[in-house]
N, C-alpha and C. Protein backbone atom coordinates (compact mmCIF):
# COMPACT_ATOMS: atom_id res chain seq x y z
N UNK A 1 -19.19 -75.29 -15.04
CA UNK A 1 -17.99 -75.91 -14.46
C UNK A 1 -17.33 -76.85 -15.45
N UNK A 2 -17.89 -77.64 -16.38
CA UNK A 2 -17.73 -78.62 -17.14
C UNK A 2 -17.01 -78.01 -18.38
N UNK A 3 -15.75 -77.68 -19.07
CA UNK A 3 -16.12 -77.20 -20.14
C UNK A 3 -14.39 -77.38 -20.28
N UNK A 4 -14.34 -77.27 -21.66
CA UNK A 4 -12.51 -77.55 -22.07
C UNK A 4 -11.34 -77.50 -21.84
N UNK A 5 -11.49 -76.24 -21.09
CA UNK A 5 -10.39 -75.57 -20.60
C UNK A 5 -9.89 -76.24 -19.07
N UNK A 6 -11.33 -76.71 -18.63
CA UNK A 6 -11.07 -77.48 -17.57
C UNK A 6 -10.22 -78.55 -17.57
N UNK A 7 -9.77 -79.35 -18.80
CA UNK A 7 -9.59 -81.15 -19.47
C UNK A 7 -8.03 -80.73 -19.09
N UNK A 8 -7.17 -81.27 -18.45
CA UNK A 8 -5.65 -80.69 -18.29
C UNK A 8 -5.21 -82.25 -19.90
N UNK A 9 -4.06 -81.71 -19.95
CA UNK A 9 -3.43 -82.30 -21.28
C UNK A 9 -3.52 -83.63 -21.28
N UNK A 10 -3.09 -83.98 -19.74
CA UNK A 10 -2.99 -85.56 -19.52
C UNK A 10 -4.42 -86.42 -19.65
N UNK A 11 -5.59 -85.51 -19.64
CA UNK A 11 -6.86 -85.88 -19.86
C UNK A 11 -7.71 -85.83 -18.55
N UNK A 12 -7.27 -85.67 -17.70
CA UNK A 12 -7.53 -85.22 -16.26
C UNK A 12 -8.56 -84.25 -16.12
N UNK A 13 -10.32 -84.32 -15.78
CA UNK A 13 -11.28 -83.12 -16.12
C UNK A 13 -10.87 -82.62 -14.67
N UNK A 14 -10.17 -81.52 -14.74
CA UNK A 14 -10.07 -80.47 -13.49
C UNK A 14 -10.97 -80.14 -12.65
N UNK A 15 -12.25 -80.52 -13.40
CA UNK A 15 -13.06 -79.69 -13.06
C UNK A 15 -13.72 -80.81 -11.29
N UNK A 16 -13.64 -81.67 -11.50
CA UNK A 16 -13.55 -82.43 -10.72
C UNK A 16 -12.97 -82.51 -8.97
N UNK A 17 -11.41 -81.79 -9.57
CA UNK A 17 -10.66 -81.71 -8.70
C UNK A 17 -11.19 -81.00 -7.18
N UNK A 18 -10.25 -81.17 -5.75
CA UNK A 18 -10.88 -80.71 -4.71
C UNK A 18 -10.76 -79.47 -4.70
N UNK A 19 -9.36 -78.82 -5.35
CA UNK A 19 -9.26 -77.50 -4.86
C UNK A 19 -9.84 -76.47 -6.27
N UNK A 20 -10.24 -77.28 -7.11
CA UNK A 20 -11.09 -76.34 -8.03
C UNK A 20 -12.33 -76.32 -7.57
N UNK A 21 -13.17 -77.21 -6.77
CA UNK A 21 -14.49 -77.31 -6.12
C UNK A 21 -14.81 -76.36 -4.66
N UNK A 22 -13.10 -76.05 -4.27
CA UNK A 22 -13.43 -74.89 -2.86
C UNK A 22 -14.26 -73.85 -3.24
N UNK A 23 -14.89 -73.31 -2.01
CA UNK A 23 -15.44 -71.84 -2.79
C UNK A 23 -14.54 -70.76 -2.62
N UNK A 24 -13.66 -71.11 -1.65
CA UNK A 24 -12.89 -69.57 -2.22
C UNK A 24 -11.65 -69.44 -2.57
N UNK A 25 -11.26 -69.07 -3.33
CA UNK A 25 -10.34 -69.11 -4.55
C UNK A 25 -9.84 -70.46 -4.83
N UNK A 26 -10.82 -70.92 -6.37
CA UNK A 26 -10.56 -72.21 -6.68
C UNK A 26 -9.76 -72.47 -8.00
N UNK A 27 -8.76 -72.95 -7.74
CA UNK A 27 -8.23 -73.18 -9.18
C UNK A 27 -8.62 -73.76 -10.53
N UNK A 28 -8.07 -72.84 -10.98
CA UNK A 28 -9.22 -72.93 -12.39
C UNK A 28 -8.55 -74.13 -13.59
N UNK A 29 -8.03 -74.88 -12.86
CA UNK A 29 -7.18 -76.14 -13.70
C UNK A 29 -6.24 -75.75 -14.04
N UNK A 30 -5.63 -76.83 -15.06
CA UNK A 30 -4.47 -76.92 -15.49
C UNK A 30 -3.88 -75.82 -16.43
N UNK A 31 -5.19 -75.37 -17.14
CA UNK A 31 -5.10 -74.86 -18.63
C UNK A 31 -5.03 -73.31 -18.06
N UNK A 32 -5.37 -73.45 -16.90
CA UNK A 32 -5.79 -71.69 -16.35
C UNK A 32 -4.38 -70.93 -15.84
N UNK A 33 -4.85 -69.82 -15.03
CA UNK A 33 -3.41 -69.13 -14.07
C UNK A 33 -3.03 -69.93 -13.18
N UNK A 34 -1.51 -69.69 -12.99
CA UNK A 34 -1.39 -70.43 -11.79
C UNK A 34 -1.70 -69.83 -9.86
N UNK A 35 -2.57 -68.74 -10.19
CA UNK A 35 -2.63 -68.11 -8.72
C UNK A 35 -3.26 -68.71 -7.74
N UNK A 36 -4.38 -69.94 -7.87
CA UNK A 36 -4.69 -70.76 -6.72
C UNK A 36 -4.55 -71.93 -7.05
N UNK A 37 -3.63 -72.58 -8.00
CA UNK A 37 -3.25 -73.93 -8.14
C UNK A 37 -2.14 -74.22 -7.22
N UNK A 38 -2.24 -75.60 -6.79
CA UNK A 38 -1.62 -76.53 -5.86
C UNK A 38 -0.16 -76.25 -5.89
N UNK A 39 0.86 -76.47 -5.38
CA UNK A 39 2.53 -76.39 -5.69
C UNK A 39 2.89 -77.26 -6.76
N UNK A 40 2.20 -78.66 -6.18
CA UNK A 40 2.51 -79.44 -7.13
C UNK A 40 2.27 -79.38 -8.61
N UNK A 41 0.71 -78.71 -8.89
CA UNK A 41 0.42 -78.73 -10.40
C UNK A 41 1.18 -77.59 -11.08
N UNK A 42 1.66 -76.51 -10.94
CA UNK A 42 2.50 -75.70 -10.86
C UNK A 42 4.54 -76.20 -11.24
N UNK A 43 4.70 -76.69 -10.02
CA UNK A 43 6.03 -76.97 -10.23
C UNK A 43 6.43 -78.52 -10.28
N UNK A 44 5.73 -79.24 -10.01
CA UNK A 44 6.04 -80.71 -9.82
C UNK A 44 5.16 -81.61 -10.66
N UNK A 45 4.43 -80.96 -11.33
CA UNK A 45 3.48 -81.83 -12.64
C UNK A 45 4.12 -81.91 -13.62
N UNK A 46 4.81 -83.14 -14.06
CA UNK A 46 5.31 -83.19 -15.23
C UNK A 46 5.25 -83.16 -16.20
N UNK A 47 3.76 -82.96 -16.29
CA UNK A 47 3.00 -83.11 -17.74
C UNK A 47 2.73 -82.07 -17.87
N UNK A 48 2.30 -80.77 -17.05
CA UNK A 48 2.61 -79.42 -17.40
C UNK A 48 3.78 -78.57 -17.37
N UNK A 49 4.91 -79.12 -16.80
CA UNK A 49 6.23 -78.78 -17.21
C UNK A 49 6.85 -79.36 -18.28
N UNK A 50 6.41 -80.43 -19.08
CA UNK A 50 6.92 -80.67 -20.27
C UNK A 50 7.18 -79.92 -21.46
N UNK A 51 8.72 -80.37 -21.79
CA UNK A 51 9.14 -79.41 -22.78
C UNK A 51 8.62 -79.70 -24.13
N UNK A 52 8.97 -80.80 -23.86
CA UNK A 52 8.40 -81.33 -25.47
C UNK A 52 7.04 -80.94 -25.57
N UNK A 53 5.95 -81.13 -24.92
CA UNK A 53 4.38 -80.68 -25.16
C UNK A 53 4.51 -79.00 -25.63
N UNK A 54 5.25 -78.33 -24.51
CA UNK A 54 5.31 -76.98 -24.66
C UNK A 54 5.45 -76.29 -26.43
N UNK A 55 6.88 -77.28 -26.19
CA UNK A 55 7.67 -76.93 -27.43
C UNK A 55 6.04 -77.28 -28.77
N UNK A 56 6.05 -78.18 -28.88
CA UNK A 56 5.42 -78.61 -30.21
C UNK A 56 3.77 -78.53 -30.64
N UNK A 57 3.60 -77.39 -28.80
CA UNK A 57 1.99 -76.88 -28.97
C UNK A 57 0.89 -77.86 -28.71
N UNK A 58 1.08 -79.66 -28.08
CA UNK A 58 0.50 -80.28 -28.20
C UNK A 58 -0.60 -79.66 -27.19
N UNK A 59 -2.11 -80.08 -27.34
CA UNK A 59 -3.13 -79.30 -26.41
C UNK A 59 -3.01 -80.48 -26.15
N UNK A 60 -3.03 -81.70 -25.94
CA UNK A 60 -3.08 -83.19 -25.21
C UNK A 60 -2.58 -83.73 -25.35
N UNK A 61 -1.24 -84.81 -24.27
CA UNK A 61 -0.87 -85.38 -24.49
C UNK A 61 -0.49 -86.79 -25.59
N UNK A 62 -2.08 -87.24 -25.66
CA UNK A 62 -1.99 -88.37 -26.84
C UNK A 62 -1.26 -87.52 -28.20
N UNK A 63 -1.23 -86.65 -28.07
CA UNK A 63 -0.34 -85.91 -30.03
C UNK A 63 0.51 -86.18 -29.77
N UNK A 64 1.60 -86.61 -28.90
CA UNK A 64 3.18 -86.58 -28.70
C UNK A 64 2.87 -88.16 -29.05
N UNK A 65 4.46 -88.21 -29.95
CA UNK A 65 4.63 -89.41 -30.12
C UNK A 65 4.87 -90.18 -29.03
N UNK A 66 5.59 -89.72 -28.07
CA UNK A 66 5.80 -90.40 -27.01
C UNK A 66 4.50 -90.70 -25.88
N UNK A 67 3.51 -90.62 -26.01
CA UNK A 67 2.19 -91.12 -25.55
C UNK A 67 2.45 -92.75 -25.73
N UNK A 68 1.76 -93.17 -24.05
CA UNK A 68 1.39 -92.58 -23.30
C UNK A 68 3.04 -92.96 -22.24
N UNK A 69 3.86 -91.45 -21.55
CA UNK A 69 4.99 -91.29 -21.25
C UNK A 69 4.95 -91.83 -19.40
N UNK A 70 6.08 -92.19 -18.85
CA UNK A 70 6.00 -92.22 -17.57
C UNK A 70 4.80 -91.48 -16.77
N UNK A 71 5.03 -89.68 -16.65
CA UNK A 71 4.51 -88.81 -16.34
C UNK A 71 2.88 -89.25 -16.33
N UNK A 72 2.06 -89.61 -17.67
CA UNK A 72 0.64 -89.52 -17.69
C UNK A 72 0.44 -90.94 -17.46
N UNK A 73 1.36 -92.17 -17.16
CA UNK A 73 1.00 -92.98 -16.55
C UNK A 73 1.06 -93.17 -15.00
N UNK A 74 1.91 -92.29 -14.53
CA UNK A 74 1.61 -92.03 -12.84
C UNK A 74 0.26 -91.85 -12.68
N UNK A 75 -0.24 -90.64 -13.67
CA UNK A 75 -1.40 -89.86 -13.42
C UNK A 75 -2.06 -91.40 -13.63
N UNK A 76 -2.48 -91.85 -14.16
CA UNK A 76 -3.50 -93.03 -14.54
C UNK A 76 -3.47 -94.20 -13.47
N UNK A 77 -2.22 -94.08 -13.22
CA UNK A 77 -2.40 -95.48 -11.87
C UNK A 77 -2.93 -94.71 -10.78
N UNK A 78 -2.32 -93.37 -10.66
CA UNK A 78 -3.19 -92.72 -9.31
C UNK A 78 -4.36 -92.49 -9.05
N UNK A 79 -5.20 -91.98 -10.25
CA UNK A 79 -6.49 -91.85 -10.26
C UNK A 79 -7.22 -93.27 -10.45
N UNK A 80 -6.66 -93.77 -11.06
CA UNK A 80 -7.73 -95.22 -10.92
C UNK A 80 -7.37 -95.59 -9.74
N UNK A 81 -6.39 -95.62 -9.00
CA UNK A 81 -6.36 -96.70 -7.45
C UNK A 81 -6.31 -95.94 -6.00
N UNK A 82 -5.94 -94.92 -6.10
CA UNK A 82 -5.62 -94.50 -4.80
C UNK A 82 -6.51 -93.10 -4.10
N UNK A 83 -7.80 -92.84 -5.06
CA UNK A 83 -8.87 -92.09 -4.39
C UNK A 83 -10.25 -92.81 -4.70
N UNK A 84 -10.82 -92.34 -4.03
CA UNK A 84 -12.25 -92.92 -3.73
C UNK A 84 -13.01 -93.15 -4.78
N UNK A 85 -12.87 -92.61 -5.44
CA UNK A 85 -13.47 -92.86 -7.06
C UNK A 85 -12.38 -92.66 -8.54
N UNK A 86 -13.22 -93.02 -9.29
CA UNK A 86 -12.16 -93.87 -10.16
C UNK A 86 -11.78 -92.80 -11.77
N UNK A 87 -11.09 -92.37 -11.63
CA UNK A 87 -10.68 -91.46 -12.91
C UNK A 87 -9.70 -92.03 -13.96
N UNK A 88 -9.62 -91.99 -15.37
CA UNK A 88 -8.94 -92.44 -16.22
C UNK A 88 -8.48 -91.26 -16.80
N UNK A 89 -7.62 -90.83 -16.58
CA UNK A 89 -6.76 -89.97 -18.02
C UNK A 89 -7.20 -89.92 -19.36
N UNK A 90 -6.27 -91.75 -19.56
CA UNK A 90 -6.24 -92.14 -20.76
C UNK A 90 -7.52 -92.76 -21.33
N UNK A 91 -8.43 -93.02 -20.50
CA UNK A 91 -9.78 -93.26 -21.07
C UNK A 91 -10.28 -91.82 -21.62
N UNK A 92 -10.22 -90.78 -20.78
CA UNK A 92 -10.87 -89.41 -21.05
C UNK A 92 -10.61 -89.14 -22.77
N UNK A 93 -9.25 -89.09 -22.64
CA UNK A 93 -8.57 -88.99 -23.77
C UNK A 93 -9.06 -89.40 -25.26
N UNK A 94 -9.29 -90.76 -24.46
CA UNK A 94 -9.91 -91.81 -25.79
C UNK A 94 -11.05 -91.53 -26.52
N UNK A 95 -12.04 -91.31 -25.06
CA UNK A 95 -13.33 -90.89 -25.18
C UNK A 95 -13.88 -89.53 -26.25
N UNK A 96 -12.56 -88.46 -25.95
CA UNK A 96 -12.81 -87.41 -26.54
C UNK A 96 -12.58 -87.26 -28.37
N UNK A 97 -11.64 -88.29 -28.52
CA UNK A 97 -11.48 -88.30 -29.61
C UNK A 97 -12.09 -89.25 -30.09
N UNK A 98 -12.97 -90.08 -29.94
CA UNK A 98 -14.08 -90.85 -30.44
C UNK A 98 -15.52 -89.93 -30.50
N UNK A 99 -15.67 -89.28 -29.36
CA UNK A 99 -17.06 -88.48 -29.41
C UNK A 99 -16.82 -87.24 -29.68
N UNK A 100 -15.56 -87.03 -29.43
CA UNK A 100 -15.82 -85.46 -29.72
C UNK A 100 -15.66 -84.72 -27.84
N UNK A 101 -15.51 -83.41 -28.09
CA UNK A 101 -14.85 -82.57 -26.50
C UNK A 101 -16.18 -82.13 -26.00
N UNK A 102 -17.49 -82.18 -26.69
CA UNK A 102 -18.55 -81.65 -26.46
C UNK A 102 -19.58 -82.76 -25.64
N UNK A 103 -19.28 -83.92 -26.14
CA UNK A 103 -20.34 -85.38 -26.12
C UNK A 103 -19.61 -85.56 -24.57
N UNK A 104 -17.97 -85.93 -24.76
CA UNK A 104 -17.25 -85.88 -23.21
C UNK A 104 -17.76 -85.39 -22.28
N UNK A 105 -17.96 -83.89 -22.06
CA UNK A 105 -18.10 -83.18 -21.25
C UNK A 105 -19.64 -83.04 -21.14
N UNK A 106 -20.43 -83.79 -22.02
CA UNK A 106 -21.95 -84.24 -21.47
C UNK A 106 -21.79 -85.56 -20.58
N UNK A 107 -21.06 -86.11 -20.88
CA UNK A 107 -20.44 -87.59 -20.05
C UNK A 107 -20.45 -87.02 -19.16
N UNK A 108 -19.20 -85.92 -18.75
CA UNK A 108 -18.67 -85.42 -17.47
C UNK A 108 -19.73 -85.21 -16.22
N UNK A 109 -20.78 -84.22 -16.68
CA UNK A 109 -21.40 -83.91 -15.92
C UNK A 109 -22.51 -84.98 -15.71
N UNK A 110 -22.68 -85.67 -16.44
CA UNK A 110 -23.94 -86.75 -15.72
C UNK A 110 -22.98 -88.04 -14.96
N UNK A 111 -21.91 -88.15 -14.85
CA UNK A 111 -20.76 -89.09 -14.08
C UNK A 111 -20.77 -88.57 -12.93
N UNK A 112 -19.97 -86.94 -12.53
CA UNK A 112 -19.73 -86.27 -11.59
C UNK A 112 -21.09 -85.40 -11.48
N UNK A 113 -22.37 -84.90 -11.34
CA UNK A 113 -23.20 -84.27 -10.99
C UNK A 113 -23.80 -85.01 -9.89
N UNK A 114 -24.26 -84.85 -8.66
CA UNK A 114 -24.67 -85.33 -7.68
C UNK A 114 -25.89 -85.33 -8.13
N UNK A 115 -26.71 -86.71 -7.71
CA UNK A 115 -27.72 -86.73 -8.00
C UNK A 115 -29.11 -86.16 -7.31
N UNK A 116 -28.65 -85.84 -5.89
CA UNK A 116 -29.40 -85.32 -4.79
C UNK A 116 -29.48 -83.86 -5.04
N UNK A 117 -28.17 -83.02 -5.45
CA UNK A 117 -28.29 -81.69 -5.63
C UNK A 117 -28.26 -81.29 -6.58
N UNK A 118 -27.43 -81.79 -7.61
CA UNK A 118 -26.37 -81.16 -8.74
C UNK A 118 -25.14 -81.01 -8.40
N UNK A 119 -25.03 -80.85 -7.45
CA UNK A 119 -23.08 -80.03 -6.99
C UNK A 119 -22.35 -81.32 -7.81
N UNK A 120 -20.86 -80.67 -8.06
CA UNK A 120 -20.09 -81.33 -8.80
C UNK A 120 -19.54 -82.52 -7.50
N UNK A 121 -19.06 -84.25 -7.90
CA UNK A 121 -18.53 -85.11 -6.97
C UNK A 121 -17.16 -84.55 -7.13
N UNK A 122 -16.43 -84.63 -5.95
CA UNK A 122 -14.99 -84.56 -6.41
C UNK A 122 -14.34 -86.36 -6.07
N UNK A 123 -13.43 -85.97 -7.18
CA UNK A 123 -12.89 -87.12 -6.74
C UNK A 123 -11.98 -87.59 -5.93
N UNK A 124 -11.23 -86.76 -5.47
CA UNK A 124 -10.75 -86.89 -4.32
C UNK A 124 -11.13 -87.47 -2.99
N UNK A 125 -12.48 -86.83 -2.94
CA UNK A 125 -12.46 -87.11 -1.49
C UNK A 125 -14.04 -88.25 -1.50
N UNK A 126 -14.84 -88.09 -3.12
CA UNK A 126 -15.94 -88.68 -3.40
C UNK A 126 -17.20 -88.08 -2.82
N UNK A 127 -16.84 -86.74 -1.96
CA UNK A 127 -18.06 -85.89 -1.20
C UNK A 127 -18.47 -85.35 -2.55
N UNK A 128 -19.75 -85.03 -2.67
CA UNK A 128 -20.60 -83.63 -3.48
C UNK A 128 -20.25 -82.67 -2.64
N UNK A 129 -19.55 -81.53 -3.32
CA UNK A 129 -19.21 -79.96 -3.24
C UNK A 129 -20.27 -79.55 -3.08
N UNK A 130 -21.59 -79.97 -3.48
CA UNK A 130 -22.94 -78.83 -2.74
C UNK A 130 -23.47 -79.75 -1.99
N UNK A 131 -23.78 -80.47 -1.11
CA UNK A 131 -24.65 -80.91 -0.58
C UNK A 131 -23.82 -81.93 0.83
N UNK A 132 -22.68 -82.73 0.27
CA UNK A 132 -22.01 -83.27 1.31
C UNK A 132 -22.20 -84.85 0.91
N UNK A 133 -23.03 -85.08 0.10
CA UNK A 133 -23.46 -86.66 0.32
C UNK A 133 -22.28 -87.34 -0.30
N UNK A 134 -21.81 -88.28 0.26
CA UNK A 134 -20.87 -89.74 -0.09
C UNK A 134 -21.02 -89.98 -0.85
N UNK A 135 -20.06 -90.33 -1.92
CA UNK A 135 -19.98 -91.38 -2.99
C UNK A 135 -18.91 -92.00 -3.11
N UNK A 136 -18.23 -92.04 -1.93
CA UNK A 136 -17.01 -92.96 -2.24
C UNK A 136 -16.94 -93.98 -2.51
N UNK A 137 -17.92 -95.05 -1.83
CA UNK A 137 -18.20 -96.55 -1.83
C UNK A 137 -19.14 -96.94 -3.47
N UNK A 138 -19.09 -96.14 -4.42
CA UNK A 138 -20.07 -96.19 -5.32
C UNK A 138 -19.00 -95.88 -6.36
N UNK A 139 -19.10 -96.97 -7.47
CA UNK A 139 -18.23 -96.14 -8.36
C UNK A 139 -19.03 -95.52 -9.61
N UNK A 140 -20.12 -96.01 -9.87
CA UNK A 140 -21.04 -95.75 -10.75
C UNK A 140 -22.27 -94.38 -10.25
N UNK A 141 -22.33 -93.61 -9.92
CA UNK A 141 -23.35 -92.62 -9.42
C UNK A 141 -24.62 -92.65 -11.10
């Protein structure tokens, strides 16, 4: 579940997400098709409708000079404040280019892996996708 393709540009690990965690037909992030992604990530994500990223091939936002833009700072106030657990973009971001996309995504999964089952936490809702257990009230698992 954990792995690159999952990381959307803005630094966002998809893999996380609620409707990539459904079991049936789950979107495969940002980087993937759009056949079971949200409306919004599709047509109303600005950071995957960006021209400029498009245009100049950036795979992550931080390459644009214009980092970090309106767009991936929505994303950053939303995920840090307004779901149950606490996501950084622009930390992800940081992280990856200090450790590397490999060391990250060992981060990833010992952050989000439930400790009771394994199933991935989402952050959305702070349930484990395999098992059900809470972690909303916890920001550290």
């Amino acid at each position: 579940m954990f792995n690159a393709n999952m990381i959307a540009p803005c630094g966002l690990d998809c893999s996380i997400c609620k409707r990539a965690l459904t079991e049936t037909s789950p979107c495969a992030g940002c980087r993937g098709p759009n056949d079971n992604k949200p409306e919004f990530c599709t047509s109303g994500c600005g950071i995957i409708l960006c021209e400029k990223r498009k245009m100049n091939g950036y795979s992550f936002c931080d390459e644009c000079p214009d980092f970090p833009c309106a767009d991936v700072m929505e994303k950053e106030t939303r995920y840090r404040s307004e779901y149950p657990l606490c996501e950084s973009p622009l930390e992800n971001l940081q992280i990856i280019r200090e450790v590397g996309m490999a060391t990250f995504l060992e981060r990833e999964r010992k952050k989000w892996n439930c400790s009771s089952c394994g199933g991935v936490i989402c952050v959305h809702t702070g349930m484990c996708s395999g098992c059900g257990r809470q972690y909303a009230n916890q920001m550290n698992h």
